[in-house]
Structures are given as structure tokens and as C-alpha cells.
N, C-alpha and C. Protein backbone atom coordinates (compact mmCIF):
# COMPACT_ATOMS: atom_id res chain seq x y z
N UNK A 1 -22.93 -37.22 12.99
CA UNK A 1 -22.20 -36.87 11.80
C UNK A 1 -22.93 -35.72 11.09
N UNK A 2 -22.31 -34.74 10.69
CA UNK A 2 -22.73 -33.70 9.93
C UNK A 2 -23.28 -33.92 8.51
N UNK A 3 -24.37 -33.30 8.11
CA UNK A 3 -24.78 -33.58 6.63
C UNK A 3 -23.83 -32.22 5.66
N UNK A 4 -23.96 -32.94 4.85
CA UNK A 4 -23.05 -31.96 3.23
C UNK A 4 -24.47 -30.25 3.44
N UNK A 5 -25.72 -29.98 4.09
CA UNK A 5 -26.48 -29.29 4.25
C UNK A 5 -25.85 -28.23 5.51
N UNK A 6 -25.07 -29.02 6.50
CA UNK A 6 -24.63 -28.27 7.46
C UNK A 6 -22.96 -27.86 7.31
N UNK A 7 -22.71 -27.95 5.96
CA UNK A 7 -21.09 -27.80 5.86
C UNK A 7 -21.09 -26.15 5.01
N UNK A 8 -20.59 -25.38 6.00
CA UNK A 8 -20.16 -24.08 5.41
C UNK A 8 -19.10 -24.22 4.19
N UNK A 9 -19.43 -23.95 2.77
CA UNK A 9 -17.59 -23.31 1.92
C UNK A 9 -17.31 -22.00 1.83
N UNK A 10 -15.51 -22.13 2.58
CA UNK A 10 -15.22 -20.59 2.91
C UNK A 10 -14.35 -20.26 1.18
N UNK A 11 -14.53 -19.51 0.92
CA UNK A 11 -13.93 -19.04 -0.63
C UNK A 11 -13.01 -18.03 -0.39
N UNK A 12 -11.09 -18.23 -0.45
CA UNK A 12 -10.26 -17.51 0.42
C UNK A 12 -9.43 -16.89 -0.99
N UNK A 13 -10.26 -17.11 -1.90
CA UNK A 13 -9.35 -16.76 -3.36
C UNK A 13 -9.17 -14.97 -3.39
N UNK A 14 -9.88 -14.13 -2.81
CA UNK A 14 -9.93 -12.89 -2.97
C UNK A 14 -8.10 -12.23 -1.82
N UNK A 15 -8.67 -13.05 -0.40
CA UNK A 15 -7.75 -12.80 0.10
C UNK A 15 -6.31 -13.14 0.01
N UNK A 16 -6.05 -14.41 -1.20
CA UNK A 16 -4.62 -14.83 -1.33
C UNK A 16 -4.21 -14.00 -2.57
N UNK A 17 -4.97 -13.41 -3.32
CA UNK A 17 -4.88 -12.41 -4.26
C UNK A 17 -4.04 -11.28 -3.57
N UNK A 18 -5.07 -10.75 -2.63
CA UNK A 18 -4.85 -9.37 -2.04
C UNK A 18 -3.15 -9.28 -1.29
N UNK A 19 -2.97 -10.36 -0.56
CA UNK A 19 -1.77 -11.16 0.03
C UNK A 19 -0.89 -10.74 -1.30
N UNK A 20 -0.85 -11.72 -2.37
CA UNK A 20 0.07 -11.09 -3.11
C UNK A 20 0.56 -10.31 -3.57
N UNK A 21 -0.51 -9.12 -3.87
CA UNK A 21 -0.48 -8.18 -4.54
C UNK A 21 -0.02 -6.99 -3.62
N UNK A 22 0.27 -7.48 -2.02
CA UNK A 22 0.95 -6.50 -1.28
C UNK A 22 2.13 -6.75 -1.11
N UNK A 23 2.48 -8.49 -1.17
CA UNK A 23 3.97 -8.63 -1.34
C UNK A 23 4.62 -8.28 -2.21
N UNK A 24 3.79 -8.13 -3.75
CA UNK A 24 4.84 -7.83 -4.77
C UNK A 24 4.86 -6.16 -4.97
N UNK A 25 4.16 -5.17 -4.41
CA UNK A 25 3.91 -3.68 -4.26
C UNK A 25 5.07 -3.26 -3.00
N UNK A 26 5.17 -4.24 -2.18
CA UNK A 26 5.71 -3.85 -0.77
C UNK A 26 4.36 -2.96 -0.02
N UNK A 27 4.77 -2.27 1.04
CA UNK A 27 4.41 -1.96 2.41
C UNK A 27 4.78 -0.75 2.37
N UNK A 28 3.74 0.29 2.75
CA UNK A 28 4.22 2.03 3.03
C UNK A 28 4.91 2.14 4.12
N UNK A 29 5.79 2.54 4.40
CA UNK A 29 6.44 3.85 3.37
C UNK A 29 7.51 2.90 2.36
N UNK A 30 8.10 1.75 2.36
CA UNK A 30 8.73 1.01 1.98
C UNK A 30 8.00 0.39 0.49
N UNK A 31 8.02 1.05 -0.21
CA UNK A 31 7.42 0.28 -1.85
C UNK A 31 8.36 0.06 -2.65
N UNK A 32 8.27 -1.14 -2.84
CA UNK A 32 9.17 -1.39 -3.76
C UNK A 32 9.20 -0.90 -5.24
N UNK A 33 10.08 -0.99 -6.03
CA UNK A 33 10.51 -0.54 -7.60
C UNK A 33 9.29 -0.36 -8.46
N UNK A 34 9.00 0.57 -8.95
CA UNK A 34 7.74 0.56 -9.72
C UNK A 34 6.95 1.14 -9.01
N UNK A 35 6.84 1.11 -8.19
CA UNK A 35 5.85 1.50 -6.76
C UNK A 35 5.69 2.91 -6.04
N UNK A 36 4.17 4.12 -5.85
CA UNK A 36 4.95 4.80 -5.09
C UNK A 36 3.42 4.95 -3.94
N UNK A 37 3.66 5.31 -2.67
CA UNK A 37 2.96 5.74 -1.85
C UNK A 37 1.79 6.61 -2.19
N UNK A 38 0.38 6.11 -2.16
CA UNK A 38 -0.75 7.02 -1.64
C UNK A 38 -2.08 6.52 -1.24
N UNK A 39 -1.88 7.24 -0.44
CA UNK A 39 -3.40 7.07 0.64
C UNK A 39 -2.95 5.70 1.04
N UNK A 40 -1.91 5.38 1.78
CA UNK A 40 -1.41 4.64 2.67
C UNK A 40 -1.17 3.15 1.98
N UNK A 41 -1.11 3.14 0.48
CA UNK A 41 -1.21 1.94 -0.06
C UNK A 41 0.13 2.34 -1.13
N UNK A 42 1.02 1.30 -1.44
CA UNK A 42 1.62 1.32 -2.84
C UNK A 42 0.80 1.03 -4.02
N UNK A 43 0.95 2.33 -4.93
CA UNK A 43 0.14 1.84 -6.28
C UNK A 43 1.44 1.77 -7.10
N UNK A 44 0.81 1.54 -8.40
CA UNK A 44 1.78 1.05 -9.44
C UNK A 44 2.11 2.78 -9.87
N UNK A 45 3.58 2.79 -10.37
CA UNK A 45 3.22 4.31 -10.67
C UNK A 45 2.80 4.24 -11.95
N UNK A 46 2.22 5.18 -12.71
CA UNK A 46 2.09 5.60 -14.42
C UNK A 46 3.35 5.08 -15.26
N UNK A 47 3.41 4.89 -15.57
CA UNK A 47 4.14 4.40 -16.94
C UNK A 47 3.58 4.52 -18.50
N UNK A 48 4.68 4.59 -19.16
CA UNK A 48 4.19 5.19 -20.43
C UNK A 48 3.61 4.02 -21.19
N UNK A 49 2.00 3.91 -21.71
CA UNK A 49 1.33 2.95 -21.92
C UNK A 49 1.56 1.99 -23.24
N UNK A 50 1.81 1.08 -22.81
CA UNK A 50 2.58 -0.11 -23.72
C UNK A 50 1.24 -0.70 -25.22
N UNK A 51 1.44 -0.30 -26.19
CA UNK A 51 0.25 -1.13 -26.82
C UNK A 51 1.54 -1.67 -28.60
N UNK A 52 0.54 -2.76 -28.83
CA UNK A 52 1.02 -2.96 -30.03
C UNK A 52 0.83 -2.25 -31.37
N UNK A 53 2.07 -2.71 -32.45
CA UNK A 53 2.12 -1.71 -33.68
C UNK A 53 2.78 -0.71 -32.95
N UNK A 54 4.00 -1.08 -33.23
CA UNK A 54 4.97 0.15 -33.12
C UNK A 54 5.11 1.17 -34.28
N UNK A 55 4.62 0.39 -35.24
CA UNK A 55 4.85 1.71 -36.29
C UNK A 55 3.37 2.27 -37.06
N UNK A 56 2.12 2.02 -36.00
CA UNK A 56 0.97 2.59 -36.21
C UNK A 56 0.68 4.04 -36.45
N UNK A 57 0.12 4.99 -36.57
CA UNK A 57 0.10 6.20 -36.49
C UNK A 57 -0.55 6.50 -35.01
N UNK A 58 -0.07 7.44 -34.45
CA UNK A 58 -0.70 7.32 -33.39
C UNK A 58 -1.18 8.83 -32.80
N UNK A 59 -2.38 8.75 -31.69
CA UNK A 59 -2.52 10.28 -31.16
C UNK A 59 -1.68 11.00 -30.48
N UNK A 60 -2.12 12.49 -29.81
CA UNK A 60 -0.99 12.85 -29.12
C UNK A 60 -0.84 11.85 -28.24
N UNK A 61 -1.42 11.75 -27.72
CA UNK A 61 -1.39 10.56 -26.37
C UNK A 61 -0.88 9.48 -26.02
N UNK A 62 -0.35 8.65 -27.03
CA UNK A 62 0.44 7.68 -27.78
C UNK A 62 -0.46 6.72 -28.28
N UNK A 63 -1.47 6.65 -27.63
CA UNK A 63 -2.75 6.15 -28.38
C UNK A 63 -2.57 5.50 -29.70
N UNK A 64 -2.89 4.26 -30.42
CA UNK A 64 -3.55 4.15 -31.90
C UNK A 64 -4.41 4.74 -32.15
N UNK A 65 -4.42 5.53 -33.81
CA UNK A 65 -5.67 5.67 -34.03
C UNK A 65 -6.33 4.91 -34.68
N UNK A 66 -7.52 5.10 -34.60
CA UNK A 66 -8.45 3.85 -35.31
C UNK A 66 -8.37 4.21 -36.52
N UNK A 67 -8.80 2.66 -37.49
CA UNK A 67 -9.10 2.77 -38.26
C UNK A 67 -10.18 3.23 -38.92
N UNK A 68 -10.01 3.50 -40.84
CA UNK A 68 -11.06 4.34 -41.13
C UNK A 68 -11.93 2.73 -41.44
N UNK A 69 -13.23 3.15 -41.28
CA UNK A 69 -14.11 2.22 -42.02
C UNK A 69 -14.44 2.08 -43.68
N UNK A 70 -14.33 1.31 -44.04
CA UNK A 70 -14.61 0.92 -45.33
C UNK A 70 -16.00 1.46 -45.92
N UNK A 71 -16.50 1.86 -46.88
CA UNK A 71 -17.53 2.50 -46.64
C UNK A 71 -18.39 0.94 -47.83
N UNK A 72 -19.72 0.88 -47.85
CA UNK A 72 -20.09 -0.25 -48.32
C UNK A 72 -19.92 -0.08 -49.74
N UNK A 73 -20.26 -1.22 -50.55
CA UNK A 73 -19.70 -0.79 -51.85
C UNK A 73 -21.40 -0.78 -52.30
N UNK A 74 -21.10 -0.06 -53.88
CA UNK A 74 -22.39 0.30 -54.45
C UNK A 74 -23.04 -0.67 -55.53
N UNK A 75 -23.62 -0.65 -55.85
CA UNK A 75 -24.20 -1.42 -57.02
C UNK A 75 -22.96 -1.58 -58.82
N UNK A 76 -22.84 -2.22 -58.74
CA UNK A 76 -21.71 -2.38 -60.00
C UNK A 76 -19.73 -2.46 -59.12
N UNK A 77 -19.69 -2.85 -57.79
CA UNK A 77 -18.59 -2.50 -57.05
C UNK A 77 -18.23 -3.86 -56.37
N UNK A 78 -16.88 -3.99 -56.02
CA UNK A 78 -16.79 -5.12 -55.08
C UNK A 78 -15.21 -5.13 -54.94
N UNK A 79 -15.15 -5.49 -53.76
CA UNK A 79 -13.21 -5.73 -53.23
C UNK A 79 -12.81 -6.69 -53.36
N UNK A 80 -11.59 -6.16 -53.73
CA UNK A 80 -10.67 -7.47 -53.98
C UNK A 80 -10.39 -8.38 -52.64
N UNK A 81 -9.11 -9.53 -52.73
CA UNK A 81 -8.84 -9.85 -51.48
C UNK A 81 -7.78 -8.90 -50.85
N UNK A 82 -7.46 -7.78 -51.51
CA UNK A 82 -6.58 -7.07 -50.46
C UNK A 82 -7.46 -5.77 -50.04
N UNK A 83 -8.82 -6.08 -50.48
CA UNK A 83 -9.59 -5.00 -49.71
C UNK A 83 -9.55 -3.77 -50.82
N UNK A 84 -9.66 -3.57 -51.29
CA UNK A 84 -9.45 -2.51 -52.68
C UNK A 84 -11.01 -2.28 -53.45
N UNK A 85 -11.22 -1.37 -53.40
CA UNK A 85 -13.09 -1.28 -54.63
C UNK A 85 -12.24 -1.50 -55.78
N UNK A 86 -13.14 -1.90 -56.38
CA UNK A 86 -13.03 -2.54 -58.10
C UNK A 86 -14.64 -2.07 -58.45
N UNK A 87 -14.86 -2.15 -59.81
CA UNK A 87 -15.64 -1.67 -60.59
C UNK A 87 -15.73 -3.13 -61.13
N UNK A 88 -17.08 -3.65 -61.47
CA UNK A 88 -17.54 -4.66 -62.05
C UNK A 88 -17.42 -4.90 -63.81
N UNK A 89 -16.77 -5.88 -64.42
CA UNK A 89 -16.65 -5.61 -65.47
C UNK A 89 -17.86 -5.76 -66.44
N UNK A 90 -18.73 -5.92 -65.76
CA UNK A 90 -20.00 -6.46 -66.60
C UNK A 90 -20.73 -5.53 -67.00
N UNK A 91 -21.49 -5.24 -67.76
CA UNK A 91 -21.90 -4.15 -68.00
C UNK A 91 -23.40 -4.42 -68.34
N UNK A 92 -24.45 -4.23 -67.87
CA UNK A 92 -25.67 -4.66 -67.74
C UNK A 92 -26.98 -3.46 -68.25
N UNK A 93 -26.35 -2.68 -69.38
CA UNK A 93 -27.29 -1.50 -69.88
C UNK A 93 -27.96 -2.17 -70.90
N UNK A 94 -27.36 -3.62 -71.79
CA UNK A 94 -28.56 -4.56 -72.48
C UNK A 94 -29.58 -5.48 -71.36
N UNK A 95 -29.13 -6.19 -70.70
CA UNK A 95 -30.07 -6.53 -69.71
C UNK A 95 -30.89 -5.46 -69.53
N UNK A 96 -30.79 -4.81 -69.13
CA UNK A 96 -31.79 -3.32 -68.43
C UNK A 96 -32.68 -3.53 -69.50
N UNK A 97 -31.73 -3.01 -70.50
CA UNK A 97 -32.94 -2.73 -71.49
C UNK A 97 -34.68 -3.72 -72.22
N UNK A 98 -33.75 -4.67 -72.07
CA UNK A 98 -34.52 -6.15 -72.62
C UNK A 98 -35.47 -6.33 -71.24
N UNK A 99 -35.20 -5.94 -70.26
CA UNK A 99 -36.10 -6.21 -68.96
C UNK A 99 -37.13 -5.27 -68.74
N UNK A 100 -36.72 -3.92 -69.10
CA UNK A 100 -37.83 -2.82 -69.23
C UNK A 100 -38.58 -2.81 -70.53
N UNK A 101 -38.26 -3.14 -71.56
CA UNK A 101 -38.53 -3.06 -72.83
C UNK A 101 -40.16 -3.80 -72.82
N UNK A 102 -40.42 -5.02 -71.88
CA UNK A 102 -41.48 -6.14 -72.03
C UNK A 102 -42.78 -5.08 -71.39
């Protein structure tokens, strides 16, 4: 009887991949829809690149552009919850003073 030491595992996941991915491309010269011939393989052809935010601003390219970064806030500053700088209402030129004054 064989030990679990003398048992080869064959790992066939790459090749049932590859299998599919020629059935659903088709076979040169024969490629199916979507599909066109090169270097003896069906590739996918280009298509115009799908991303979300349809009404983003976007590059020439159709690209999003990124967003701007927020820049940090300063001493006497802070955002709201919709993201907005605000100015602190407190006003801390008596503190100052009473703290330097000693």
C-alpha cells in the first residue's frame, strides 16, 4: 500500500482555465464576436473602457480625473460633515495673553 509521502497532487486549475478561455474566444482564424486574430491566438478586441460615474469629469482619454486633495486644515480651522473648512468660533487672543503674561 502506498503512503500519503508517495502520492503525487496534480493541480489542473490553470489548464481548465486556459480550456475555457479558448472556448469562449473561439479558434484562429474562426474568433468569435468580440474577438480578433493575432499571433495565432484570439484576443479580446479594444473596446471603449467602461468605468464608473458617468457624469465625472473626465480626461481626454475617457479616463476619471482624480480628485483634488484636501489640503490639511490650520490652527483655528476644521470641516464640517460635508467636508467644508470652517473657521473656529473661539477666539483665544485672551487665553494667549493670560498664558504669556506669567
Amino acid at each position: 500500500m502506498k503512503s500519503r509521502e508517495d502520492i503525487i497532487e496534480i493541480d489542473f486549475t490553470d489548464q481548465i482555465k486556459e480550456s475555457q478561455a479558448d472556448e469562449k474566444a473561439g479558434y484562429p482564424p474562426n474568433c468569435n464576436d468580440g474577438y480578433v486574430e493575432k499571433d495565432g491566438k484570439c484576443i479580446k478586441e479594444k473596446a471603449e473602457a467602461q468605468y464608473p460615474g458617468e457624469n465625472c469629469p473626465r480626461r481626454k482619454d475617457g479616463v476619471p480625473k482624480k480628485k483634488k486633495k484636501k489640503r490639511a486644515t490650520k490652527r483655528g480651522e476644521f470641516r464640517d460633515k460635508s467636508g467644508k473648512l470652517k473657521k473656529t468660533k473661539a477666539d483665544y487672543s485672551e487665553l494667549w495673553e493670560r498664558v504669556n503674561s506669567k
